[in-house]
Protein backbone atom coordinates (compact mmCIF):
# COMPACT_ATOMS: atom_id res chain seq x y z
CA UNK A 1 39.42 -44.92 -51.03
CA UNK A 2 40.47 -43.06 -48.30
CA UNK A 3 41.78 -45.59 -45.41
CA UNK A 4 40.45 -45.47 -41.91
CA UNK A 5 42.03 -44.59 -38.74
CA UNK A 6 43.00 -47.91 -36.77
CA UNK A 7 40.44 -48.95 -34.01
CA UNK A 8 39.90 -51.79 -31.75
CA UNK A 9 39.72 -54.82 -33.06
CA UNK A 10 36.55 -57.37 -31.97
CA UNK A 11 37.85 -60.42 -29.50
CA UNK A 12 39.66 -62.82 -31.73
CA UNK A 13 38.92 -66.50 -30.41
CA UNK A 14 41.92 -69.02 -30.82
CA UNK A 15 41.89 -72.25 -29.79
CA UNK A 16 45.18 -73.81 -28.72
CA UNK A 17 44.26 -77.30 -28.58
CA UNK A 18 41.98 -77.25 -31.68
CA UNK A 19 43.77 -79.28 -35.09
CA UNK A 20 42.89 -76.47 -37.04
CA UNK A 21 46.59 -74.93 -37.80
CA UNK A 22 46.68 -71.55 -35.77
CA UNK A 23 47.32 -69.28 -39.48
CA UNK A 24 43.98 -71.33 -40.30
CA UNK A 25 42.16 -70.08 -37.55
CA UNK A 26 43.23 -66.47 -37.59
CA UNK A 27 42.54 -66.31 -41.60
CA UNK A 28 39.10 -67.96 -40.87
CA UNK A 29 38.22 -65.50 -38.08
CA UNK A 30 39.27 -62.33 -40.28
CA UNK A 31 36.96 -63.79 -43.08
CA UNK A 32 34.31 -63.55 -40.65
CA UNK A 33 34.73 -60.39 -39.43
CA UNK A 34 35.39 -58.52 -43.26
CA UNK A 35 32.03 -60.21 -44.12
CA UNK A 36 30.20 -60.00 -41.20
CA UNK A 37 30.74 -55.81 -41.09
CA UNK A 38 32.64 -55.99 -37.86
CA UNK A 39 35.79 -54.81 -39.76
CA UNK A 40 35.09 -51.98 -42.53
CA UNK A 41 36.27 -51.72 -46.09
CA UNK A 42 39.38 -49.15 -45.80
CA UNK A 43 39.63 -50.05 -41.72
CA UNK A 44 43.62 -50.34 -40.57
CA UNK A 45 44.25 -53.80 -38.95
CA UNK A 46 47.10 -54.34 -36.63
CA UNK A 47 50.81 -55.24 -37.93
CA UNK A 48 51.89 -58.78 -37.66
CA UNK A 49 53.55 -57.85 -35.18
CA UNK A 50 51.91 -55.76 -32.69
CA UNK A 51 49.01 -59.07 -32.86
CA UNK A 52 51.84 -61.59 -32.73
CA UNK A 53 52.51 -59.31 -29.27
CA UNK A 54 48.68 -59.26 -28.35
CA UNK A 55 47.62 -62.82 -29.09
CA UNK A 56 51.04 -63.91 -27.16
CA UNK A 57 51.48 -66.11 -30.00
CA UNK A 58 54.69 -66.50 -32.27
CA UNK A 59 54.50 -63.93 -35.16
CA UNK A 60 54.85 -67.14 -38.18
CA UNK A 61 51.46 -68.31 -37.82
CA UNK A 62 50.26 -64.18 -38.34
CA UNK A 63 52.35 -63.47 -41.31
CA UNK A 64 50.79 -67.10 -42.93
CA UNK A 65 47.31 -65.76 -41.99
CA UNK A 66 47.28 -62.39 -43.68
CA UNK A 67 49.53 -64.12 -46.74
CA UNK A 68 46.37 -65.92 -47.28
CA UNK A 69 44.11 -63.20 -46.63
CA UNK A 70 46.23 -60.99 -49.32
CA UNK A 71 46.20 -63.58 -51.74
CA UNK A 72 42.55 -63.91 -51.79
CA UNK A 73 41.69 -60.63 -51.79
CA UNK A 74 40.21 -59.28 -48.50
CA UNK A 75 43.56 -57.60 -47.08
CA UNK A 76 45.47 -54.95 -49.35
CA UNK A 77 48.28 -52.14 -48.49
CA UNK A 78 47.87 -48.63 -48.28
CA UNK A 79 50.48 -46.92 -49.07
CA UNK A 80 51.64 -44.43 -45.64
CA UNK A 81 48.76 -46.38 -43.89
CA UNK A 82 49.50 -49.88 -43.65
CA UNK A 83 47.69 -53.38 -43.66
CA UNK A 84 44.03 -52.65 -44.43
CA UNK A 85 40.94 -53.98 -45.14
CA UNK A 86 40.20 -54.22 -49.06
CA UNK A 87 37.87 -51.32 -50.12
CA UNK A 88 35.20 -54.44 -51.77
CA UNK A 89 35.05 -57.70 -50.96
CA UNK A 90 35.80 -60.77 -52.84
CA UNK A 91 33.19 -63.43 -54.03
CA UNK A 92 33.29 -67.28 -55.30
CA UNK A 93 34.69 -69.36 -53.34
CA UNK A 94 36.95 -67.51 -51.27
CA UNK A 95 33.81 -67.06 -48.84
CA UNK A 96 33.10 -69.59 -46.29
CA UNK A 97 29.83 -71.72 -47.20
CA UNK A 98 26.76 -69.41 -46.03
CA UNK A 99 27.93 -66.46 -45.76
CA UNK A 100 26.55 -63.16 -46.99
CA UNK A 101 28.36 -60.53 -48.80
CA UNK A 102 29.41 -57.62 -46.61
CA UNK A 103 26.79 -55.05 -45.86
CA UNK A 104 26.20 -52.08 -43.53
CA UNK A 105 24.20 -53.34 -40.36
CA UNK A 106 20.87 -53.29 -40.30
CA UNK A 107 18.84 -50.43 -39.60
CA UNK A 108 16.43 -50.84 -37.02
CA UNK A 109 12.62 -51.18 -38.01
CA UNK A 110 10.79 -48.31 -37.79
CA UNK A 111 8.24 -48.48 -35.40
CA UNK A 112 4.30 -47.01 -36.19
CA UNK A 113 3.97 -45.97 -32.47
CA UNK A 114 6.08 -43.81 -30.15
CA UNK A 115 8.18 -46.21 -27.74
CA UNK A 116 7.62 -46.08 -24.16
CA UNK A 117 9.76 -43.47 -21.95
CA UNK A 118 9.69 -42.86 -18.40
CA UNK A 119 7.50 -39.75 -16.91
CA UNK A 120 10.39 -38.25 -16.03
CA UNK A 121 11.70 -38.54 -19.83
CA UNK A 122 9.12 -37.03 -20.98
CA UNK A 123 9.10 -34.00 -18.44
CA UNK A 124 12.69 -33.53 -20.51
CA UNK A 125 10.98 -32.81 -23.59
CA UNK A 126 10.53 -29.43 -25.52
CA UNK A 127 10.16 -27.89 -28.76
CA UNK A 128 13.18 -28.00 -31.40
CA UNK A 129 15.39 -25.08 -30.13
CA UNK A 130 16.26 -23.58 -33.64
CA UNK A 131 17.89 -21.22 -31.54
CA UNK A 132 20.98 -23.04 -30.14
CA UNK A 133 21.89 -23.52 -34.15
CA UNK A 134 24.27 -20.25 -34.63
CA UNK A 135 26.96 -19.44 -32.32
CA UNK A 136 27.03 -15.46 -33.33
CA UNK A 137 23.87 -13.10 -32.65
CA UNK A 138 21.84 -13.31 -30.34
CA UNK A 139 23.09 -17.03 -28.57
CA UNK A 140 21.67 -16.35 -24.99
CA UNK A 141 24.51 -17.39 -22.37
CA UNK A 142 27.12 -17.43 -24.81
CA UNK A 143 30.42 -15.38 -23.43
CA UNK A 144 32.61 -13.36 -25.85
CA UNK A 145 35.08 -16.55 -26.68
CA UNK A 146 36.74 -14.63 -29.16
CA UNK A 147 38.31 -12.77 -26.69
CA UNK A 148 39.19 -15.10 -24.03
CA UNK A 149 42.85 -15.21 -23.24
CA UNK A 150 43.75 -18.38 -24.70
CA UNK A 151 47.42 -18.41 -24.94
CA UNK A 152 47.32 -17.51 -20.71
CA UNK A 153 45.03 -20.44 -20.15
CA UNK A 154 46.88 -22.48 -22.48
CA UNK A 155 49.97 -21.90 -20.60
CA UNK A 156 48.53 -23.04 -17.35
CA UNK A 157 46.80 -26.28 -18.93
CA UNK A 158 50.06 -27.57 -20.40
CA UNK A 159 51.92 -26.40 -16.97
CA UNK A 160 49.78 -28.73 -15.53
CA UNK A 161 49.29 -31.44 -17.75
CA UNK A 162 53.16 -32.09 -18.66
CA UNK A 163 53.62 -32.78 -14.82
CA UNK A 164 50.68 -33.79 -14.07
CA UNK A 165 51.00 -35.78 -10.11
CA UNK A 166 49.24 -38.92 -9.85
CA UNK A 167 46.44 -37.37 -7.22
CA UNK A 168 45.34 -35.34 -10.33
CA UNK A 169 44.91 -38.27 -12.40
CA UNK A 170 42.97 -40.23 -10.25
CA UNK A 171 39.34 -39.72 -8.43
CA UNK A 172 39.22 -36.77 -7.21
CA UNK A 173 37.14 -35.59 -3.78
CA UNK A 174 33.07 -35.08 -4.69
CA UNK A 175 33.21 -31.83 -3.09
CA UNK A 176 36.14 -30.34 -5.48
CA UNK A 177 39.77 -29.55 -5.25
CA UNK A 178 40.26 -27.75 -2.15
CA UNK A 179 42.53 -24.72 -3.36
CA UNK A 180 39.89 -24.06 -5.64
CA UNK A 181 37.80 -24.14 -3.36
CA UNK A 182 39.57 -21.61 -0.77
CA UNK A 183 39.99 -19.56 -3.50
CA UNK A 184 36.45 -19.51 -4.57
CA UNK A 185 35.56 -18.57 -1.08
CA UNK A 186 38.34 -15.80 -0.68
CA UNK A 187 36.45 -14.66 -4.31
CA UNK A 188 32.74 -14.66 -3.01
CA UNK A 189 33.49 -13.06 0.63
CA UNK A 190 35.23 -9.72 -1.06
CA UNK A 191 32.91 -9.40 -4.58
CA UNK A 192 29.81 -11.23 -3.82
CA UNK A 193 29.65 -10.69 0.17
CA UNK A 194 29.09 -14.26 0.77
CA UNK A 195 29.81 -15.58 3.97
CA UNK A 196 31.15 -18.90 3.51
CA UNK A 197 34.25 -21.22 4.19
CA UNK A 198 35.91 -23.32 1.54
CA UNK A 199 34.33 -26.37 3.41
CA UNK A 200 30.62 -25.13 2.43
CA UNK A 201 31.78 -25.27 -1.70
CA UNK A 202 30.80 -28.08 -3.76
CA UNK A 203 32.10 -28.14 -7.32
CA UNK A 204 29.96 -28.77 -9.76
CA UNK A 205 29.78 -29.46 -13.67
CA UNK A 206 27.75 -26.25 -13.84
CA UNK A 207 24.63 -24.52 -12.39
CA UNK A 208 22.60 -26.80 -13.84
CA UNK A 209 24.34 -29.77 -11.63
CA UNK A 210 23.96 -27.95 -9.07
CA UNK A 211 20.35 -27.13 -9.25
CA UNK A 212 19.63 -31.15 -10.07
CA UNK A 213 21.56 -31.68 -6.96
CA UNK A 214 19.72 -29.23 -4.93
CA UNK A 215 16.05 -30.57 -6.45
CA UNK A 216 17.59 -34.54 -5.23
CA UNK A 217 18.53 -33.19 -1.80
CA UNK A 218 16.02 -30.96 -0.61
CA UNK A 219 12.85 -32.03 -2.28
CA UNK A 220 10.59 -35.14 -2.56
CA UNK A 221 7.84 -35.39 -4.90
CA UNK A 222 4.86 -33.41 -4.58
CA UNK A 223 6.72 -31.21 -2.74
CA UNK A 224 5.96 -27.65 -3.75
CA UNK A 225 8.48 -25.03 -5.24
CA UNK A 226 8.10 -21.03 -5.84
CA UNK A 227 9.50 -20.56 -9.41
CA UNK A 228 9.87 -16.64 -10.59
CA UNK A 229 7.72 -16.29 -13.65
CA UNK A 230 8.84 -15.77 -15.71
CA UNK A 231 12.07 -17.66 -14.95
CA UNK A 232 14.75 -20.22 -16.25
CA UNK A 233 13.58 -23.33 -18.02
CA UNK A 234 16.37 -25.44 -16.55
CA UNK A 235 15.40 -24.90 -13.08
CA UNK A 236 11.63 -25.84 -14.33
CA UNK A 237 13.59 -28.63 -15.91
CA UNK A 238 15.63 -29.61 -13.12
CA UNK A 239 12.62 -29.72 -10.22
CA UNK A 240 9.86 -31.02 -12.34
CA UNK A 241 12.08 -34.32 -13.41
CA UNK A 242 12.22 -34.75 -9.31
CA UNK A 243 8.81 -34.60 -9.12
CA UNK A 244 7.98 -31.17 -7.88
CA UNK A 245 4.90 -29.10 -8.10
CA UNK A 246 6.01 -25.67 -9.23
CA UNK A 247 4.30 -22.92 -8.09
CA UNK A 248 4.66 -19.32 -10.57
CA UNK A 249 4.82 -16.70 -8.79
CA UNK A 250 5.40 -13.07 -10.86
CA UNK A 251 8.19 -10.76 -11.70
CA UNK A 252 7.70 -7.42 -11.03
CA UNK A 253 10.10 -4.35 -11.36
CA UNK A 254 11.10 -5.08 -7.35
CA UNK A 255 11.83 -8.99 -8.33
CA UNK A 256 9.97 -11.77 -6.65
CA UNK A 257 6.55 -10.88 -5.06
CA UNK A 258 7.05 -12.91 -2.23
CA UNK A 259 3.66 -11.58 -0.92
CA UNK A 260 1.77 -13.49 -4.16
CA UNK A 261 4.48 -16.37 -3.54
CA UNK A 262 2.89 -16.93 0.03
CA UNK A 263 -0.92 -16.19 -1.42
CA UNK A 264 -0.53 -19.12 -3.94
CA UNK A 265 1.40 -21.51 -1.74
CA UNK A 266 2.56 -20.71 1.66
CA UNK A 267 3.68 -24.05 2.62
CA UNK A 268 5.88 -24.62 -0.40
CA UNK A 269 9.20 -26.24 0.41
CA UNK A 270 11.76 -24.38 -1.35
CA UNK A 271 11.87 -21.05 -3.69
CA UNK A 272 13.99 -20.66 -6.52
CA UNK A 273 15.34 -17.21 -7.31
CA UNK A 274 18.07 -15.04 -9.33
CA UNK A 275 18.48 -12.07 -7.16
CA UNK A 276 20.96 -10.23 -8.96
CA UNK A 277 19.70 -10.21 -12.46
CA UNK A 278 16.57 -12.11 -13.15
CA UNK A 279 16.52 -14.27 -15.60
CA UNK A 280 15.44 -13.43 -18.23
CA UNK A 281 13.94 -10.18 -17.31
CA UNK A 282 16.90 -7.92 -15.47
CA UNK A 283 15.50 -7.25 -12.72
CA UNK A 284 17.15 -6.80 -9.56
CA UNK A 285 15.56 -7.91 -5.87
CA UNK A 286 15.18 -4.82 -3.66
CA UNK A 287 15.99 -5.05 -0.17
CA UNK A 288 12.42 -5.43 0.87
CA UNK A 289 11.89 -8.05 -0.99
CA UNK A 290 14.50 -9.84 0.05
CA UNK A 291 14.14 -9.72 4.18
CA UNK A 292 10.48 -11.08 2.98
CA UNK A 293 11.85 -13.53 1.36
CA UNK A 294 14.24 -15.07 3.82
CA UNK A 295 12.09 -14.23 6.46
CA UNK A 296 9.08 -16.60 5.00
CA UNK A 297 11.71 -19.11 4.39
CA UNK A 298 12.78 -19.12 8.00
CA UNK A 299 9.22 -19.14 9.50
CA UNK A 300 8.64 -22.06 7.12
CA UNK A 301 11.63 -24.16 7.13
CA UNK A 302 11.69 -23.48 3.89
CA UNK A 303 14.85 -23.46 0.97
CA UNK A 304 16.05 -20.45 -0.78
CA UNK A 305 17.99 -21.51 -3.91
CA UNK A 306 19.99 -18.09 -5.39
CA UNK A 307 21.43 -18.45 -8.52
CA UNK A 308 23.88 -16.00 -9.30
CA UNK A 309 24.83 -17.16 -12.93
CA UNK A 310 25.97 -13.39 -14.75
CA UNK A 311 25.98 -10.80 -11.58
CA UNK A 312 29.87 -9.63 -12.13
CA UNK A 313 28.48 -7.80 -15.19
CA UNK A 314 26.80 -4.87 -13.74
CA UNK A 315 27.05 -1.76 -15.81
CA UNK A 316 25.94 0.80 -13.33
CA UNK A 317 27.82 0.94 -9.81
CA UNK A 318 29.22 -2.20 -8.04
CA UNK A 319 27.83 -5.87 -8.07
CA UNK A 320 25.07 -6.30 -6.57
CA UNK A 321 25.55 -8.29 -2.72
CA UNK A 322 24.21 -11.87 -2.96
CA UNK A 323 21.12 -12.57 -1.36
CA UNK A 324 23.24 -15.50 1.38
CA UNK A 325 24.89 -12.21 2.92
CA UNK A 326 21.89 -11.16 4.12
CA UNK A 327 21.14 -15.18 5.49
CA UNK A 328 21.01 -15.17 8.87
CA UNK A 329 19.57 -18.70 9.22
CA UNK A 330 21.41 -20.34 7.33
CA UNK A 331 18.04 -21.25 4.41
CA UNK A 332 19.94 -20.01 1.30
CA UNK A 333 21.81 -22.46 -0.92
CA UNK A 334 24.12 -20.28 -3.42
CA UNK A 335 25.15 -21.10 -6.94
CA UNK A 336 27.54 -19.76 -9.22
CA UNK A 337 28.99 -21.00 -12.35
CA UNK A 338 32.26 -20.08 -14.58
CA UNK A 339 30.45 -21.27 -17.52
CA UNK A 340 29.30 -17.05 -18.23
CA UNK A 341 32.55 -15.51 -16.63
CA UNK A 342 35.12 -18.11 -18.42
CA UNK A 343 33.58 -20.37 -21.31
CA UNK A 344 31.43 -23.11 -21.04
CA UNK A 345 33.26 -26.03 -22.07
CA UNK A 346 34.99 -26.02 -19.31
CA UNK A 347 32.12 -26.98 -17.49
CA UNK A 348 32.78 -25.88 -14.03
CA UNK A 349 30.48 -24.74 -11.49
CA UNK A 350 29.76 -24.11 -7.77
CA UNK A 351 27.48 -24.17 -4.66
CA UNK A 352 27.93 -23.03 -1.39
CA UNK A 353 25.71 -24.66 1.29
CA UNK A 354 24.80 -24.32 5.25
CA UNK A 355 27.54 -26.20 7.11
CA UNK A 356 25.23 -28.47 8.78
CA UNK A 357 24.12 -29.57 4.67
CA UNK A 358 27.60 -30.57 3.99
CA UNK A 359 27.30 -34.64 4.26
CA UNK A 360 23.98 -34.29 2.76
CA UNK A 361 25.07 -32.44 -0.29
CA UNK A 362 28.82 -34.32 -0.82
CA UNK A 363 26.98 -37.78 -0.88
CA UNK A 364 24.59 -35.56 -3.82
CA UNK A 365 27.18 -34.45 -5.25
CA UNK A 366 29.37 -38.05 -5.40
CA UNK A 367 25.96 -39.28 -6.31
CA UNK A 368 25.47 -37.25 -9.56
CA UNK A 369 29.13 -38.14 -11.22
CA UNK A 370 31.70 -38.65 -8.66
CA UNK A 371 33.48 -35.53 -9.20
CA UNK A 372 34.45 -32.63 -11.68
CA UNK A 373 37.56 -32.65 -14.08
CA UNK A 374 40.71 -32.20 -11.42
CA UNK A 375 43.04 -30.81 -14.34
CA UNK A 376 40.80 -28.07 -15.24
CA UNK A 377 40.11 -27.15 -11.21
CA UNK A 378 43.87 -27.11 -10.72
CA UNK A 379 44.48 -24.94 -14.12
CA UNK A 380 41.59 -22.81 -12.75
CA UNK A 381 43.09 -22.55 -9.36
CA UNK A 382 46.22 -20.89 -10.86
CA UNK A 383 43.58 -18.55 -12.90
CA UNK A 384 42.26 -17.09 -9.81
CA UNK A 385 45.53 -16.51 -7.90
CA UNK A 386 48.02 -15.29 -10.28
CA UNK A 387 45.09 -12.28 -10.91
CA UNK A 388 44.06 -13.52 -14.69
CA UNK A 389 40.58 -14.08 -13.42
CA UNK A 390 39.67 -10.60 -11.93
CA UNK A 391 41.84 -8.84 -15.27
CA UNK A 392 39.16 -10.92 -17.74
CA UNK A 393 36.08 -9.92 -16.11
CA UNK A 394 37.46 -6.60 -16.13
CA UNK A 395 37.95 -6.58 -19.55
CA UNK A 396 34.79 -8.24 -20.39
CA UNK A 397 32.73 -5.68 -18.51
CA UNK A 398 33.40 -2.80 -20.88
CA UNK A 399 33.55 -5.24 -23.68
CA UNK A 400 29.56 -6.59 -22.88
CA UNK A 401 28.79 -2.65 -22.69
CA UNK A 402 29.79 -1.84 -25.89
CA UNK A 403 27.79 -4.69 -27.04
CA UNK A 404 25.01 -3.70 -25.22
CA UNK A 405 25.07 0.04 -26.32
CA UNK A 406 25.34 -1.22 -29.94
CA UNK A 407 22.85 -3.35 -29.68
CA UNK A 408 20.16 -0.87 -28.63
CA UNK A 409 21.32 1.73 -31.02
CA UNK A 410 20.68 -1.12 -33.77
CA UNK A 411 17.30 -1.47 -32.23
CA UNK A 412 16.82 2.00 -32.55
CA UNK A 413 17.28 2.08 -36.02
CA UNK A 414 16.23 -0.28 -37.47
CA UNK A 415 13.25 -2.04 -35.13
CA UNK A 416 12.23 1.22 -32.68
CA UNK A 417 8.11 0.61 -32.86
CA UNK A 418 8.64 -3.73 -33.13
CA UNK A 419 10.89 -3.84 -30.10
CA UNK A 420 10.15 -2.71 -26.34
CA UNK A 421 13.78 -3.61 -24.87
CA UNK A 422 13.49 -4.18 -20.92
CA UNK A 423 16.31 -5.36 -18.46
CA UNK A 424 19.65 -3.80 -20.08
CA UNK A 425 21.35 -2.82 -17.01
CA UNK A 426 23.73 -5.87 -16.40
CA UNK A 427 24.27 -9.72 -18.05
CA UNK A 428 24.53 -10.33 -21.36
CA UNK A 429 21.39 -10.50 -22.84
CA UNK A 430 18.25 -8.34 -22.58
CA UNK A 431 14.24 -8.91 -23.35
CA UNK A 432 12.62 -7.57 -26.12
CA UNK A 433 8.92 -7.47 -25.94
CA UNK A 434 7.13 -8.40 -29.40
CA UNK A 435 4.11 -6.63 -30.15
CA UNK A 436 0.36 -7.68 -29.01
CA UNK A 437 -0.43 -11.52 -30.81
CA UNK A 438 3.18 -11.39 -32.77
CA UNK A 439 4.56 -15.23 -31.95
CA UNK A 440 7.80 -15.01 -30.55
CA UNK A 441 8.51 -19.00 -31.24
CA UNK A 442 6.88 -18.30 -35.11
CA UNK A 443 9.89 -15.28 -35.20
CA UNK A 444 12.80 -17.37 -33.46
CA UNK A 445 12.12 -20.58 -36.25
CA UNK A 446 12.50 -17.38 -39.15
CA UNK A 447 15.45 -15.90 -37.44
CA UNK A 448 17.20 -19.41 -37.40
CA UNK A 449 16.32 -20.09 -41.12
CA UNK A 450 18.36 -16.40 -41.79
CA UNK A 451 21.40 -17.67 -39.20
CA UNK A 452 20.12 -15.42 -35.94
CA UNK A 453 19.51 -16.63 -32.91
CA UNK A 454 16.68 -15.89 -30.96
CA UNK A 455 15.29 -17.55 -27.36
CA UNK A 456 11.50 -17.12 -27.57
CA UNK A 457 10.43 -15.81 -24.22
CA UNK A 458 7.46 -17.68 -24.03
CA UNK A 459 9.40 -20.40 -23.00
CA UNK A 460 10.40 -19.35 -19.28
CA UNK A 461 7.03 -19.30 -18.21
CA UNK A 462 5.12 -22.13 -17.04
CA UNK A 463 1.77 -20.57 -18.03
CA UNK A 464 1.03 -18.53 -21.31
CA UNK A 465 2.47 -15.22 -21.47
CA UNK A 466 0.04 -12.80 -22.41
CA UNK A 467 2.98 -11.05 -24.46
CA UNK A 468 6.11 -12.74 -26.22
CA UNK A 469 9.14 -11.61 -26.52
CA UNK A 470 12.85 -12.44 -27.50
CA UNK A 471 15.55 -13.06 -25.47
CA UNK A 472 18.09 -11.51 -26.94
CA UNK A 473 21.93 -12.19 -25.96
CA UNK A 474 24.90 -10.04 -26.87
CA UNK A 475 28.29 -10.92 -25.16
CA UNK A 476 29.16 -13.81 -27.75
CA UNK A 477 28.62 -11.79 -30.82
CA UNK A 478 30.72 -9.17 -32.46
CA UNK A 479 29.67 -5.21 -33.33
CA UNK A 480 28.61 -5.85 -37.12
CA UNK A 481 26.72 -9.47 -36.28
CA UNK A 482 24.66 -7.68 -33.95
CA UNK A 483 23.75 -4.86 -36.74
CA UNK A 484 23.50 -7.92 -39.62
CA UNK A 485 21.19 -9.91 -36.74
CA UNK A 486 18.50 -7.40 -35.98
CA UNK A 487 18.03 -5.69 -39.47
CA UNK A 488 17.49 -9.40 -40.37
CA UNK A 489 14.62 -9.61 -38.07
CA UNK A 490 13.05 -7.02 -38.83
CA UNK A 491 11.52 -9.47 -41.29
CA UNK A 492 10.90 -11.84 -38.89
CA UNK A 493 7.08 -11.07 -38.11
């Protein structure tokens, strides 16, 4: 039997004054414990020792105890791995009176109806997504890892954690680690055209923090919210679980008809947009569209939240300019995340808010989770300054285009009359329309059951679609997987 790695052991209860001899009470309580389940056949228990040391008691007593418990069977050596647990259990009479050979705890009972969950629990729910099983074609949001430079981050996560000053390791500010957060800003003035200060930026676990925080601050229930439709399930997810109506207002080839948006509910509170690159369409927001938009906002004291999750991967000219350039009165909230650009375990994120929003949005933030992970906002401090940062997305840029490029010859070839491919201009992922009454959540369960991934996109709208499609996501997946993954669907529907 294969021992198992030491853990904590329960609270062992000694009593000083009691006459039971203290090796007595020790072998009695281990008896217990071997018999009761909290200690598992195979488990490593401490050396005499180290619970001499614990118990502040005088090691003779300890080796007595587990003499005993040897002797009778329910403590045996491993060799390499110590005092452990015997793999079975003695019976007779070395049990105390009553008690029941060892078992695994009980399951709990089944029960015939669903339990009870709050409303907001159950706005949380969706359908299995199949699609999040495979980690190769087509994982929406997925970043080419293989490629990441791991030995230069590596570097700068052990410079950091071998010296490591005490601020680092305690609780850090809600708003973030401020030379992140001047570089962030330096970042978004030059590429993004954002006009901000490092004071405005709010770190946050990710966009999707960030748009919980925004839903928390801005909004009270019943409040109403523009949505693009179709648009990103975790903002429906984040503003429905605070009790928000959402409003869908369409996509078009311009972006956001903000003309519709007003027709179907002028006095909404807030509008929630991705400028840059819709998601999941591609689309970008032309200029007209977007002095409508912030000028309905400012007639309507009304919230503009951009998220600007992918826009560094334009294939055709320069970034687009973020929609809080063009802000005049101060209505746009901006997020960004390093979750696409970096990896997204590392689970770091941004927002950059009006200065007069700042208390608001820090006692939000400190609110949600106190703060984000210092050591990885220091390590990505250095990321950003010594030039590794701007050298990656670089790189990654012509990387995601030869993705891209092979990914629509594959389509092509293989899938030309079954796939209408729309918004392949930037990001890393594109929309395939399915043909009329094909179910794109029938073809993403197939495609998982083959070891593709496929995001139905059916699932960004908030009503039904009169066409489905696939989202289909390229950056994480390599030349060959991308051929493999669509000649396999082509027996998907």
């Amino acid at each position: 039997m294969k021992p198992i790695a030491a853990s904590f052991l329960p609270p062992v209860a000694l009593d000083a004054k009691s006459s039971t001899p203290m090796y007595q009470q020790l072998s009695d309580w281990f008896r217990r414990a071997i018999i009761d389940g909290q200690l598992r056949p195979g488990q490593r228990v401490p050396s005499t020792r180290s619970l001499a040391h614990e118990l502040k008691i005088s090691r003779i007593p300890v080796l007595s105890a587990y003499e005993q418990l040897y002797a009778e069977g329910y403590l045996e050596t491993f060799t390499g791995a110590g005092t452990c647990v015997a793999s079975s259990i003695p019976g007779g009479a070395s049990k105390p009176s009553g008690a029941k050979a060892w078992s695994a705890p009980p399951k709990v009972a089944g029960h015939s109806a669903p339990r009870r969950i709050s409303q907001r629990a159950a706005l949380m729910h969706g359908p299995p997504q199949t699609w999040l099983s495979n980690l190769g074609a087509f994982r929406v949001g997925l970043p080419a890892l293989d490629h990441f430079p791991l030995a230069t981050w590596s570097k700068l996560v052990n410079r950091h954690a071998r010296h490591a000053p005490i601020e680092v390791m305690a609780y850090g500010d809600p708003m973030g680690y401020l030379p992140l957060r001047e570089a962030i800003a330096e970042y978004l003035s030059t590429v993004r055209a954002v006009r901000c200060e490092a004071s405005q930026i709010v770190m946050t676990t990710g966009s999707q923090q960030g748009l919980q925080i925004c839903a928390h601050v801005l909004l009270d229930a019943k409040d109403l919210v523009w949505m693009e439709e179709p648009g990103y399930p975790g903002a429906h997810q984040a503003f429905k679980t605070a009790g928000a109506q959402l409003i869908p207002v369409p996509v078009d080839h311009e972006g956001l008809d903000v003309a519709e948006g007003i027709r179907r509910g002028r006095g909404a509170r807030a509008a929630y947009i991705s400028p840059s690159h819709q998601f999941p369409l591609g689309t970008t927001m032309s200029a007209t569209r977007r002095l409508q938009l912030l000028s309905w906002a400012a007639a309507n004291d009304a919230w503009i939240i951009e998220d600007d999750y992918d826009s560094e991967y334009r294939f055709s000219g320069r970034p687009i300019a973020s929609l809080q350039g063009l802000d005049t009165e101060d209505r746009v909230i901006y997020l960004g995340t390093f979750s696409k650009v970096m990896f997204p375990a590392m689970r770091l994120g941004y927002m950059v808010v009006p200065k007069d929003m700042v208390a608001a949005f820090y006692a939000g933030r400190d609110a949600a989770d106190t703060f984000s992970s210092t050591l990885y906002q220091v390590v990505m401090t250095d990321f950003i300054r010594e030039g590794h940062f701007a050298r990656h997305i670089r790189k990654m840029r012509g990387l995601y285009m030869e993705r891209r490029t092979t990914l629509l010859e594959a389509i092509q070839k293989y899938v030309p009359h079954e796939l209408e491919v729309i918004g392949a201009e930037a990001g890393m992922q594109l929309v395939a329309l399915l043909p009329p009454d094909v179910s794109d959540v029938a073809v993403s369960k197939k495609a998982a059951q083959k070891g593709v991934s496929v995001r139905p996109l059916s699932l960004c709208y908030l009503n039904p679609p009169e066409r489905g499609g696939l989202i289909l996501g390229y950056g994480g997946a390599q030349l060959q997987d991308i051929r493999d993954g669509i000649r396999k669907l082509k027996s998907c529907w």
